[in-house]
Protein backbone atom coordinates (compact mmCIF):
# COMPACT_ATOMS: atom_id res chain seq x y z
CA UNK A 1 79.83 42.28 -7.77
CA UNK A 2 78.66 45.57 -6.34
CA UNK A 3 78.36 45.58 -2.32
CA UNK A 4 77.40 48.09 -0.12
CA UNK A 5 76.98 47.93 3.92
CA UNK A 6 74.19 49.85 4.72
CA UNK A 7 74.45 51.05 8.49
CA UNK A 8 72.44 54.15 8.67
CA UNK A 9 69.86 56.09 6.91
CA UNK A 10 71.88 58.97 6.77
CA UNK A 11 74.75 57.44 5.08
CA UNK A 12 75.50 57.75 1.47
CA UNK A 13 74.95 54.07 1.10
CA UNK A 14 71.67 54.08 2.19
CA UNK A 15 70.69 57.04 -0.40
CA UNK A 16 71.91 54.83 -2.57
CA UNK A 17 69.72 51.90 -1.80
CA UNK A 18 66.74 53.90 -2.30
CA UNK A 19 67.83 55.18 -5.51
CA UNK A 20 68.48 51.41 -6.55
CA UNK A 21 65.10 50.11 -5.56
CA UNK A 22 63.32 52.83 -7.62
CA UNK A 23 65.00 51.60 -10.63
CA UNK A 24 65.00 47.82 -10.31
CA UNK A 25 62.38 45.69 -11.18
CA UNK A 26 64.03 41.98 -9.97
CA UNK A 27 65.44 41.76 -6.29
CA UNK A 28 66.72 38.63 -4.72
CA UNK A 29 66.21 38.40 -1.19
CA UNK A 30 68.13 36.49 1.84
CA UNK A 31 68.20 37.06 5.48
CA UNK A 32 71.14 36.38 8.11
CA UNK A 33 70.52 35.32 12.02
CA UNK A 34 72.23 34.07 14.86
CA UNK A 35 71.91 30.37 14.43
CA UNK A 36 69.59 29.03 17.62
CA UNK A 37 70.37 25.61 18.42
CA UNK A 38 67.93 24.56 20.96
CA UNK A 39 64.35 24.33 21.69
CA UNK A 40 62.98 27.97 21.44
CA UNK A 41 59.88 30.00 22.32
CA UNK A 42 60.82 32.79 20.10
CA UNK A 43 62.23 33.22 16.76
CA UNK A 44 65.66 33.98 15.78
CA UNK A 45 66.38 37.41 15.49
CA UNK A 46 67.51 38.79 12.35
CA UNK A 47 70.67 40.95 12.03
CA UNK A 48 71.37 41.21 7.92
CA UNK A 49 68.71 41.48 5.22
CA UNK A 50 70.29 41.12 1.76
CA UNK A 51 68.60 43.01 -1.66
CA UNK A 52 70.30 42.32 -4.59
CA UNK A 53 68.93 45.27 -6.98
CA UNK A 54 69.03 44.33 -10.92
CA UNK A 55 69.49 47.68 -12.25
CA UNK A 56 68.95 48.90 -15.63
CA UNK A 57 66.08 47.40 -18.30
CA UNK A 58 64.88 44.24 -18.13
CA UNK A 59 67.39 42.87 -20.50
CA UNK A 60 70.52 44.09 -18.31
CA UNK A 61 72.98 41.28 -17.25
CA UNK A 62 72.88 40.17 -13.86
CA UNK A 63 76.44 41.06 -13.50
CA UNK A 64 75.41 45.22 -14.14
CA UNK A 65 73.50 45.15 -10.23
CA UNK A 66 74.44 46.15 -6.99
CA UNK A 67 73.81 44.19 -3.58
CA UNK A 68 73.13 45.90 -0.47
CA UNK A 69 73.49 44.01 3.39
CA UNK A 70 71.08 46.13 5.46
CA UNK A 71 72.47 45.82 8.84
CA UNK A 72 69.72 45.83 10.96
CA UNK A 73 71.59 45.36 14.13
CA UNK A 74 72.68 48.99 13.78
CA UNK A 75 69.27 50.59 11.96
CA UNK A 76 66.52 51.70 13.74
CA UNK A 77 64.15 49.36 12.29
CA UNK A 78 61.00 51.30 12.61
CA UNK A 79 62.81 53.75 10.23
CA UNK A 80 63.16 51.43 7.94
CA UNK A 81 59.78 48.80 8.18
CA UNK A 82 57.69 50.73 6.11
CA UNK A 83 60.42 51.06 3.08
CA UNK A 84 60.95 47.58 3.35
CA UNK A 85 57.31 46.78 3.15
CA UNK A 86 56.63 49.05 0.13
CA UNK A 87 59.10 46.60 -1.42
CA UNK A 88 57.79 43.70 -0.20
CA UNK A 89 54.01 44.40 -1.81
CA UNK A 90 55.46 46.80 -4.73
CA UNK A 91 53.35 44.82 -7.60
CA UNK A 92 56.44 46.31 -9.88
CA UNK A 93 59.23 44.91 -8.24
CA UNK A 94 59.69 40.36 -8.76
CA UNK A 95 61.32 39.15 -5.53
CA UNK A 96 63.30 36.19 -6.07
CA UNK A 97 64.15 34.24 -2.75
CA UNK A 98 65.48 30.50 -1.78
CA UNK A 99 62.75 29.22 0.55
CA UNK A 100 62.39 32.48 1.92
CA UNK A 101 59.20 32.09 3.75
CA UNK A 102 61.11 31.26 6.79
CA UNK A 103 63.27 34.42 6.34
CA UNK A 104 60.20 36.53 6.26
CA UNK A 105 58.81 34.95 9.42
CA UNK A 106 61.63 35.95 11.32
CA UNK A 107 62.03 39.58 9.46
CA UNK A 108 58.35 39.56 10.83
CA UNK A 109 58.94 38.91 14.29
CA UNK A 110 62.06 40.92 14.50
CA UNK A 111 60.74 43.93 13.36
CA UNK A 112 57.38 43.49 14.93
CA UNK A 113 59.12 43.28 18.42
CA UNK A 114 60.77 46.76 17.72
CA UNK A 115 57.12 48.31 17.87
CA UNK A 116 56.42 47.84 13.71
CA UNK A 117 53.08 46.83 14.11
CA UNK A 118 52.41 42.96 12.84
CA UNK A 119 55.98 43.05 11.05
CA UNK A 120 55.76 42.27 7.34
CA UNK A 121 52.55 39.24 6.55
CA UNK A 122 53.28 39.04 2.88
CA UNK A 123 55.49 39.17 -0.06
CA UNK A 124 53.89 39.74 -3.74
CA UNK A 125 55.19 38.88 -6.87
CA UNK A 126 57.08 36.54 -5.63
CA UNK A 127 59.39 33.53 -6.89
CA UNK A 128 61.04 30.72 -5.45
CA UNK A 129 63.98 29.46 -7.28
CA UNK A 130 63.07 26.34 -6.37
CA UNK A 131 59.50 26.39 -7.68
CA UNK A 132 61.18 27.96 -11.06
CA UNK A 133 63.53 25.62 -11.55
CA UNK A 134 61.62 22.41 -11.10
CA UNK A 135 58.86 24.42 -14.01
CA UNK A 136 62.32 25.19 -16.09
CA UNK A 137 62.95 20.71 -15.74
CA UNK A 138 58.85 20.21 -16.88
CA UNK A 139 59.67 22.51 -19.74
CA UNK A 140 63.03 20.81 -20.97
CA UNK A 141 61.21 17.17 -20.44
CA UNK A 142 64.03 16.12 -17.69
CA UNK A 143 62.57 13.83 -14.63
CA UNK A 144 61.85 15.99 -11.98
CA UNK A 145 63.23 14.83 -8.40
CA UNK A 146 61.37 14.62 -5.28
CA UNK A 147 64.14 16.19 -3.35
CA UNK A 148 64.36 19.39 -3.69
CA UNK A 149 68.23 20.60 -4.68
CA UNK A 150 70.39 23.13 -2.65
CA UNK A 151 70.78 26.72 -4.14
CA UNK A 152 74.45 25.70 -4.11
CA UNK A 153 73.40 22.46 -6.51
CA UNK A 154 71.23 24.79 -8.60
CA UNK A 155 73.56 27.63 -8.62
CA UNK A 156 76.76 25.05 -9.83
CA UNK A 157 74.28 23.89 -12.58
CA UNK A 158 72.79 26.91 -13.79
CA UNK A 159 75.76 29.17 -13.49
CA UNK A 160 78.38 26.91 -13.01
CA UNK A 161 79.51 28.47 -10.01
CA UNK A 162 80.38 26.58 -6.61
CA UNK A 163 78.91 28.29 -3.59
CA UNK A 164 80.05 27.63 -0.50
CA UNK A 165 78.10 27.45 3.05
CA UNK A 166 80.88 27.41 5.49
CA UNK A 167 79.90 30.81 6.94
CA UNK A 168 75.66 29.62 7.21
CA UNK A 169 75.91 28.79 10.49
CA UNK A 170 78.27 31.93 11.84
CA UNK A 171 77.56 34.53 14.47
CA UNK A 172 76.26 37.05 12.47
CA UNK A 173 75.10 39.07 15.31
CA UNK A 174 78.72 39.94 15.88
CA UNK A 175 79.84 43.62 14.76
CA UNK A 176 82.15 44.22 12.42
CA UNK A 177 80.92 41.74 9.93
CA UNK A 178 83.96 39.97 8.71
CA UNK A 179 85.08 40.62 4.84
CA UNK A 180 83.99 36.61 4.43
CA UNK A 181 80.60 36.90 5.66
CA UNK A 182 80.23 39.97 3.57
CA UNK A 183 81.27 38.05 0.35
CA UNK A 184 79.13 34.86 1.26
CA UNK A 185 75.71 37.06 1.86
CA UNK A 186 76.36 39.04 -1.37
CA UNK A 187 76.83 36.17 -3.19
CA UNK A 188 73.68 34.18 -1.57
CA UNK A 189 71.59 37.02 -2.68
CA UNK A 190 73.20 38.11 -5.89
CA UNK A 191 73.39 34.51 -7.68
CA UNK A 192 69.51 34.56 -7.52
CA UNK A 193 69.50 37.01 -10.10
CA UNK A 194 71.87 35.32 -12.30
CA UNK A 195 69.81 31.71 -12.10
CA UNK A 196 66.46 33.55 -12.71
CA UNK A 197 68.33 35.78 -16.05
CA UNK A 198 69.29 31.67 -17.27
CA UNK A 199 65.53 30.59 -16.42
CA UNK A 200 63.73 33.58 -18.03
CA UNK A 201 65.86 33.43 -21.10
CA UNK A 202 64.93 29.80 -21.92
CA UNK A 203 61.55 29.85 -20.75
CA UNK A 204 61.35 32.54 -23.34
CA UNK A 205 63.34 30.85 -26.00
CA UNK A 206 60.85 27.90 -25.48
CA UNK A 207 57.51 29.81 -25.98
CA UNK A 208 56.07 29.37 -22.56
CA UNK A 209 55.73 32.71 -21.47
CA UNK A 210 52.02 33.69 -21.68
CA UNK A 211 51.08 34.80 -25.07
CA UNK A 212 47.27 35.88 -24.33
CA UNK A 213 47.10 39.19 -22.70
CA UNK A 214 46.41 41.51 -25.19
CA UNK A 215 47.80 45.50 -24.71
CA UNK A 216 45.33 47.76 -23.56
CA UNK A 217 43.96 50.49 -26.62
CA UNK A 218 45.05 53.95 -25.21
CA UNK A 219 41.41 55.13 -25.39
CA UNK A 220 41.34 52.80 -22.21
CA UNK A 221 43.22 55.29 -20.48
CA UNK A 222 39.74 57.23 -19.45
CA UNK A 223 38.46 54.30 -17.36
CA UNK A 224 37.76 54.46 -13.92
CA UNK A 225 39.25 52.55 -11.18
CA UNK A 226 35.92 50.41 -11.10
CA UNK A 227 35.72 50.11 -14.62
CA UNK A 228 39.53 49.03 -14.50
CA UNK A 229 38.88 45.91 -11.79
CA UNK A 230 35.80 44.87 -13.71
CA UNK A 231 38.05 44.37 -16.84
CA UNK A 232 38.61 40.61 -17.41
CA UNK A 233 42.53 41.03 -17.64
CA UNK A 234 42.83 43.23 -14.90
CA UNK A 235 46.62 41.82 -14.33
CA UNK A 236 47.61 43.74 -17.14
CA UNK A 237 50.67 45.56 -17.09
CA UNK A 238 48.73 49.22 -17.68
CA UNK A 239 45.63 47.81 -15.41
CA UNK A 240 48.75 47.29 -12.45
CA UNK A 241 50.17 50.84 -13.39
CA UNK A 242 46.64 52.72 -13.17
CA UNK A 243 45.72 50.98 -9.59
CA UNK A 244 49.56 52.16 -8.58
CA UNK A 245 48.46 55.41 -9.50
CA UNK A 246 44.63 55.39 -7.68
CA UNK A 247 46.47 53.87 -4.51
CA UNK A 248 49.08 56.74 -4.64
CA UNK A 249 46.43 59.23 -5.33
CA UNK A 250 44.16 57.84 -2.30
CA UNK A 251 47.16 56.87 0.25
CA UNK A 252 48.76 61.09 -0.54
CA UNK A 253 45.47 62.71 0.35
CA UNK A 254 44.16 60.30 3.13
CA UNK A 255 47.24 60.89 5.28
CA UNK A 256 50.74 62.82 5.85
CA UNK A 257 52.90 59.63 6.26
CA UNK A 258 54.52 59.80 2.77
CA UNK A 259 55.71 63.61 2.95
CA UNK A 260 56.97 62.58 6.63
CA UNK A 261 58.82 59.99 4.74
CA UNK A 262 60.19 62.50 2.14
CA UNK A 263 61.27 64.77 4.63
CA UNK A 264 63.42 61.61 6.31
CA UNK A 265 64.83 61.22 3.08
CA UNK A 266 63.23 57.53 2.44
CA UNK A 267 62.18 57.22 -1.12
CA UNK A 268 58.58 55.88 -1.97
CA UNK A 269 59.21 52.31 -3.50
CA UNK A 270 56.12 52.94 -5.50
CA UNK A 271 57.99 55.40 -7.86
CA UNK A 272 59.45 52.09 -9.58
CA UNK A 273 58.86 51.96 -13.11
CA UNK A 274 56.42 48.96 -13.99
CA UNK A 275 57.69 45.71 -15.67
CA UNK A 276 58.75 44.88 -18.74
CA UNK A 277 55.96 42.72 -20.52
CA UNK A 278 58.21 39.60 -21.27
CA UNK A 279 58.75 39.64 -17.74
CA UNK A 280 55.78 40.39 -16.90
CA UNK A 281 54.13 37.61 -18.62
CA UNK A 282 56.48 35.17 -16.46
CA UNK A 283 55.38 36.53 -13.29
CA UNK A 284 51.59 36.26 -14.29
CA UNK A 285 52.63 31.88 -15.16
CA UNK A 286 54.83 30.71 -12.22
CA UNK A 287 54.80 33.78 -9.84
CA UNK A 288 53.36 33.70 -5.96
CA UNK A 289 52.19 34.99 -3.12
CA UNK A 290 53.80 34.52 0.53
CA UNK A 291 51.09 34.92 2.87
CA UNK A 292 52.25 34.79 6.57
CA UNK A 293 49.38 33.18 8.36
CA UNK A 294 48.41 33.98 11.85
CA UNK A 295 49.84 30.48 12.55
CA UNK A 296 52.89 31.52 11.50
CA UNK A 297 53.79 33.60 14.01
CA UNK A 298 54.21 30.89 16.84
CA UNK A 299 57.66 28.97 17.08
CA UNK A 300 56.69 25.53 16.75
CA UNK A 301 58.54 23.32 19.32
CA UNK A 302 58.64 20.04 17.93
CA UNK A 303 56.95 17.07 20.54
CA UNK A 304 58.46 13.51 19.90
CA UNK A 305 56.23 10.77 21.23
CA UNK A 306 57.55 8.69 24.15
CA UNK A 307 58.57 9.38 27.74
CA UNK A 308 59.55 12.87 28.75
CA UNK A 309 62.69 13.55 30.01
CA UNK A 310 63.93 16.53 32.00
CA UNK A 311 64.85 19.13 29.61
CA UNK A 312 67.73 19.67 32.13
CA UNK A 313 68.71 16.22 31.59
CA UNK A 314 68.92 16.85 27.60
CA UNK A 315 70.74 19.65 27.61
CA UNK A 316 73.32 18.64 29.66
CA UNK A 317 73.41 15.45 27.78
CA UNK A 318 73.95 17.20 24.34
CA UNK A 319 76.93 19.35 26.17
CA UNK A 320 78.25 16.37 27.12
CA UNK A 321 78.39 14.78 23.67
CA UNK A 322 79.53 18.07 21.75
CA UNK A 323 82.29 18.49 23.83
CA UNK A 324 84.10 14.65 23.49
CA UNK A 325 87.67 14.96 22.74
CA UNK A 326 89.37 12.28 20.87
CA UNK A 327 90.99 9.55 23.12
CA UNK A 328 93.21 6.53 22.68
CA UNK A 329 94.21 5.04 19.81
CA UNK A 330 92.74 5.79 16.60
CA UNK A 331 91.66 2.28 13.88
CA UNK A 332 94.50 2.85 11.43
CA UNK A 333 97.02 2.33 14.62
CA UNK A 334 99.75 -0.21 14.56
CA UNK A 335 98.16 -1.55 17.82
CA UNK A 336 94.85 -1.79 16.23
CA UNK A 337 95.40 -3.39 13.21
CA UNK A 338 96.02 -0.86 11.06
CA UNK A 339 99.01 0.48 8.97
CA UNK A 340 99.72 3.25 10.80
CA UNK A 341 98.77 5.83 7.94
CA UNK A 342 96.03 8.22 8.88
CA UNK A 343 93.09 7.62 7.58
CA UNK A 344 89.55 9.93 7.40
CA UNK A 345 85.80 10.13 6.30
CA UNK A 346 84.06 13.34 6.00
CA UNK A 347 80.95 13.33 5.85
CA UNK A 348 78.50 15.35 3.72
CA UNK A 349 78.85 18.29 6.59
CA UNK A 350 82.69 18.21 6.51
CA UNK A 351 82.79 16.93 2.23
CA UNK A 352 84.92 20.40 1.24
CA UNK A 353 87.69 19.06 4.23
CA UNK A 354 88.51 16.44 2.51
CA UNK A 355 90.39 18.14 -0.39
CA UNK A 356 92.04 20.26 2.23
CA UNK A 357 93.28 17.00 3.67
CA UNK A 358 94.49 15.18 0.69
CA UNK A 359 96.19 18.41 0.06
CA UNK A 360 98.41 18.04 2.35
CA UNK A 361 98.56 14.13 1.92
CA UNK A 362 96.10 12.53 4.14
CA UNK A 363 93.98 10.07 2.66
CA UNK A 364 90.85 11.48 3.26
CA UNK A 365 87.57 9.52 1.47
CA UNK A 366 84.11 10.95 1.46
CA UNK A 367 80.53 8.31 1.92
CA UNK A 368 79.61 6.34 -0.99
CA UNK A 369 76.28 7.70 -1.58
CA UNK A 370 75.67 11.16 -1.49
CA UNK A 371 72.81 10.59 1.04
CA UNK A 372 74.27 7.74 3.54
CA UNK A 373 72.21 6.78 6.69
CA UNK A 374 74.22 6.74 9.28
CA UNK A 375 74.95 3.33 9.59
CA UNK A 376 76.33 3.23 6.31
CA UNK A 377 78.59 5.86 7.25
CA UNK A 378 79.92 3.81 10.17
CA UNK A 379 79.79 1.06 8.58
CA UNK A 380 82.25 2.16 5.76
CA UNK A 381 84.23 3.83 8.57
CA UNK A 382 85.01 0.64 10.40
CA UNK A 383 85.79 -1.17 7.32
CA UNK A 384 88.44 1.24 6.08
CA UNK A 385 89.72 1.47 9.14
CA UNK A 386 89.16 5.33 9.06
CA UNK A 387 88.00 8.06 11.82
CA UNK A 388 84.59 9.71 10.47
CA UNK A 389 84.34 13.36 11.01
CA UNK A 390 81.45 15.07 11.07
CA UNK A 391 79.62 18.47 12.23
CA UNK A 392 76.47 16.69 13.31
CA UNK A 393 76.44 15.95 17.31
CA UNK A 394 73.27 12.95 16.40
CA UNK A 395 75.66 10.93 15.12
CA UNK A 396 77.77 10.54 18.35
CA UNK A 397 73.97 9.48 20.17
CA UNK A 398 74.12 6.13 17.82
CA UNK A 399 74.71 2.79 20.51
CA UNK A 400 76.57 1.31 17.46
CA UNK A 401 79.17 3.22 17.49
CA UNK A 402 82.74 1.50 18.11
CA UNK A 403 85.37 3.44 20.84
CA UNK A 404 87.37 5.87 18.71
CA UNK A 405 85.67 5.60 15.46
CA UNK A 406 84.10 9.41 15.18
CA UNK A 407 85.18 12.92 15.91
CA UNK A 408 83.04 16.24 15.85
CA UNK A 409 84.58 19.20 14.61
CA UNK A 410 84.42 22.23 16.07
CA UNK A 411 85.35 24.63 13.71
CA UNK A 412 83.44 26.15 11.06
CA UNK A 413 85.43 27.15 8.20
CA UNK A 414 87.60 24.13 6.40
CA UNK A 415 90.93 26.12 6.86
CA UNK A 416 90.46 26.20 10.72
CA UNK A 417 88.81 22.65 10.23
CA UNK A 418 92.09 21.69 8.90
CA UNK A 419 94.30 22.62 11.52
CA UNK A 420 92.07 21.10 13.98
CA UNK A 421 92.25 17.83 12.38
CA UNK A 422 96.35 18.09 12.57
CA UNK A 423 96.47 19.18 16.17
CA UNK A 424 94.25 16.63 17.63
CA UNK A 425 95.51 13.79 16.08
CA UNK A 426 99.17 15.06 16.21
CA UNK A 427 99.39 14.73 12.12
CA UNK A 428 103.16 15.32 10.96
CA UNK A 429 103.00 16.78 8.09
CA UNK A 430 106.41 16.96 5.59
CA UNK A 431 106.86 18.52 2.25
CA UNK A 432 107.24 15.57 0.18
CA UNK A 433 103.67 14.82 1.11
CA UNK A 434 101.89 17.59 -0.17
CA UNK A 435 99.71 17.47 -3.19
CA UNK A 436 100.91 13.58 -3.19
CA UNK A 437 97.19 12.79 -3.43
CA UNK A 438 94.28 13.81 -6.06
CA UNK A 439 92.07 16.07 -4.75
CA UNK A 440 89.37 14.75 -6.82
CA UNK A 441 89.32 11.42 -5.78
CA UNK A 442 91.74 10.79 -3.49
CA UNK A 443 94.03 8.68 -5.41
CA UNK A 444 97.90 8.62 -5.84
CA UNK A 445 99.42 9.99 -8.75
CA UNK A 446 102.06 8.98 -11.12
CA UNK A 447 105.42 8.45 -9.87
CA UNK A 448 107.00 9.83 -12.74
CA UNK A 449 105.85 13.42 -14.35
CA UNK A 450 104.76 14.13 -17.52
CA UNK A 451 106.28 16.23 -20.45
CA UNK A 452 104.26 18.96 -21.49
CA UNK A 453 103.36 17.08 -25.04
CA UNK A 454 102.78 13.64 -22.63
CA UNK A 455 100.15 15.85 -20.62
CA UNK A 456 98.48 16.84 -24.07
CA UNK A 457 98.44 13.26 -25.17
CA UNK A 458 97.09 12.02 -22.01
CA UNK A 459 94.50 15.28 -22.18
CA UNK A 460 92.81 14.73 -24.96
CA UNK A 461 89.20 14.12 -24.97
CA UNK A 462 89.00 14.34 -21.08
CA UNK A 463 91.01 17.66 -20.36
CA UNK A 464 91.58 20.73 -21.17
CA UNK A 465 95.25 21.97 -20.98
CA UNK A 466 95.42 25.99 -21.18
CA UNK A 467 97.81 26.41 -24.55
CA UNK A 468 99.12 29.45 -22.68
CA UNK A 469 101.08 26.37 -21.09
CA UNK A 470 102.58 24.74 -23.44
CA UNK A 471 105.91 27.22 -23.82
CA UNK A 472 106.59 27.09 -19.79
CA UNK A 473 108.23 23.64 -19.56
CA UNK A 474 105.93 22.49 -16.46
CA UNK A 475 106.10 19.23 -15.28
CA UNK A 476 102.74 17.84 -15.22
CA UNK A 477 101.01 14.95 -12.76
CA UNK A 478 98.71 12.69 -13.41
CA UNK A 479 96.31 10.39 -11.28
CA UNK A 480 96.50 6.62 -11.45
CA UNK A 481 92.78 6.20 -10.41
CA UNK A 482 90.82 9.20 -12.17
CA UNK A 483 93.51 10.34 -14.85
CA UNK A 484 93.03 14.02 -13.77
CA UNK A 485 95.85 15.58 -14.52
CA UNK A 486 97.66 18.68 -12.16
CA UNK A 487 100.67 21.07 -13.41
CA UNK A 488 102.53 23.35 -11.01
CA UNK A 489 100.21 26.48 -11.17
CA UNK A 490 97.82 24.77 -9.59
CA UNK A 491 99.75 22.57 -6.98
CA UNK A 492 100.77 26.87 -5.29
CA UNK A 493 97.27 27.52 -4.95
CA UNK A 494 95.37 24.02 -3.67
CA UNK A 495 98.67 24.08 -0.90
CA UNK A 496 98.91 27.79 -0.03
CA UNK A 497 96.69 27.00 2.62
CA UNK A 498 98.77 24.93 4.40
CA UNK A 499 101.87 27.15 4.10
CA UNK A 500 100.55 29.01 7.12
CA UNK A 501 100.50 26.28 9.43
């Protein structure tokens, strides 16, 4: 993957950028803020706007494109709002996005309260992944859910590759940018590509692309502009490329703007070469519009029915509760009734911590369902004797709760997380008890290893052992509940984390 920082419009990078755009067609689009967690009366404010350029013809991989992190806490955004509009509206460029209609209200009021006007009110061709990928389910005759899935539960499907949200909720206003939060907004913009390349290929491969616009006869080149709108397919790809070229015409002589542009050195987006028809043809069946309406542009502060409270009172309150440390003893204590061997359960916020923990030994379950209410979560906490952890500061409101039963975290990433969990509840941690549990499903493996032709044996039909193992006389582990079965290689890197601590 290709990334570039963009910083200013006189750098290299940003020359680059505009070079990019003229010669891409798809873009996925993400944003970046400063996460705001109380009641507001104006948006977030945008710091990193993510374009993930898919250079090259239509039938490039995704892999051949370049991803740029506009950093508009550094840019003068006026310099840059009407470049970023062109791309918005250019009807040759797709925009791919993950719900991004929230992204492009607060681009709007971001870059409307640096003096650009109304900020950006619309996006056009657009696509939601979502949108796509529930289509892509109608198509292959699968039940279609009511929930709509994560991009990191569409991305693991589609692409088979896991991302990871640790960083979502971040400071990104902070300068530098870390090399992590670099990676995980590259990635969030550059897998859209790589799901919509999977989608387009078997919506084509399944004859639903649009098969009934006929090409244009070049004698239809002498039409006028009205002629051209009056035209029953006027969506056509060389109807789109003829309006391009009226609008340029009338936009060039009506005003200076574009040659003030040149001189800046920002590119005209409208240069871009026009679709490829396949694609084309997709973007005329399941592409969009986002239309920002004037509603829109209002923070909505949400008004629960029942008696007011000081907002004083309620912030104070919610202090309070996020900042509980742990006290007395905790359920799996001697005193308590317990056994006296730590015991966790992370919840769906805190799920990845849980391999981290059995890592290093710790039994460490995660809920039953993958959507618990929160009284099954306590519940199942109480019962197994366990401490839940969690990230969400609601569930420490609930009157059911027993004394010691739940801590908050308050660390982001699952490394930091980690340590945390060891230092607050004084974990001792020795070396015969790492990687003493499966990190799949928590259970205990086999007391005695396998031989390298017991692991194949014990493989087959569930596993697959790399043959460029087989010569290296490993000693290979196997779970007693799930079967899955470890060898040394992997053992280094699922504990390397905990070698720092």
């Amino acid at each position: 993957m290709d990334v570039h920082l963009v910083s200013s419009i006189g750098s290299a990078e940003f020359t680059h950028l505009t070079r990019s755009l003229s010669k891409s067609t798809i873009i996925g689009l993400d944003a970046e803020w400063k996460p705001v967690r109380s009641q507001r009366s104006a948006f977030p404010t945008v710091t990193l706007l993510q374009l993930a350029c898919q250079l090259g013809d239509d039938s490039s991989g995704w892999d051949e494109s370049v991803v740029f992190l506009l950093d508009l806490a550094s840019i003068p955004l006026p310099l840059i709002w009407e470049l970023i509009r062109d791309v918005f509206v250019s009807p040759d460029i797709l925009k791919l996005g993950f719900k991004f209609k929230q992204d492009l209200i607060y681009l709007s009021s971001t870059f409307s309260a640096q003096g650009c006007d109304l900020g950006f009110d619309k996006v056009e061709p657009y696509m939601d992944i979502t949108n796509i990928y529930k289509s892509l389910q109608h198509i292959e005759g699968n039940k279609v859910s009511k929930n709509t899935k994560s991009l990191s539960a569409i991305c693991e499907e589609i692409l088979g590759l896991r991302l990871s949200k640790e960083l979502q909720c971040s400071d990104w206003s902070q300068r530098p940018l870390t090399d992590e939060q670099i990676r995980y907004a590259a990635t969030d913009a550059h897998c859209l590509l790589g799901i919509f390349k999977i989608i387009q290929a078997k919506i084509i491969e399944e004859g639903h692309s649009c098969n009934n616009v006929e090409d244009q006869h070049q004698s239809d080149i002498s039409l006028g502009l009205k002629d051209i709108l009056e035209m029953p397919d006027c969506e056509d790809k060389l109807v789109r490329t003829k309006i391009c070229n009226a609008v340029d015409i009338v936009q060039a002589t009506a005003s200076s703007e574009e040659c003030e542009r040149i001189a800046k050195g920002v590119e005209v987006i409208r240069k871009t070469k026009p679709m490829d028809e396949s694609l084309w043809k997709i973007v005329r069946k399941y592409g969009e519009k986002l239309i920002l309406q004037e509603s829109d542009r209002t923070p909505k502060i949400s008004r629960k029915k029942g008696r007011r409270r000081s907002s004083v009172v309620v912030v104070c309150k919610e202090k309070q509760l996020d900042n509980v440390d742990w006290q007395g003893p905790p359920p799996w204590d001697v005193s308590m009734g317990g056994d006296g061997s730590p015991k966790f359960l992370c919840d769906v916020m805190v799920e990845g911590l849980a391999k981290h923990l059995r890592c290093v030994g710790i039994d460490a379950a995660i809920p039953h369902s993958k959507k618990p209410e929160p009284r099954d979560l306590i519940d199942q906490a109480f019962k197994e004797k366990r401490v839940l952890l969690t990230r969400d500061a609601k569930l420490l409101r609930h009157q059911y709760l027993i004394k010691n039963q739940i801590y908050r975290l308050n660390s982001l990433l699952k490394n930091e997380q980690l340590l945390e969990v060891i230092e607050v509840f004084q974990l001792k941690i020795s070396e015969d008890q790492l990687m003493s549990r499966c990190t799949k499903c928590n259970g205990r493996f086999i007391q005695k290893p396998l031989t390298t032709e017991e692991a194949i044996e014990a493989a087959k039909g569930f596993q697959r052992i790399p043959s460029c193992l087989f010569d290296k006389n490993l000693e290979f582990w196997q779970c007693k509940d799930c079967n899955q079965l470890y060898w040394e290689p992997l053992w280094t890197k699922s504990v390397a984390v905990t070698t720092q601590y």
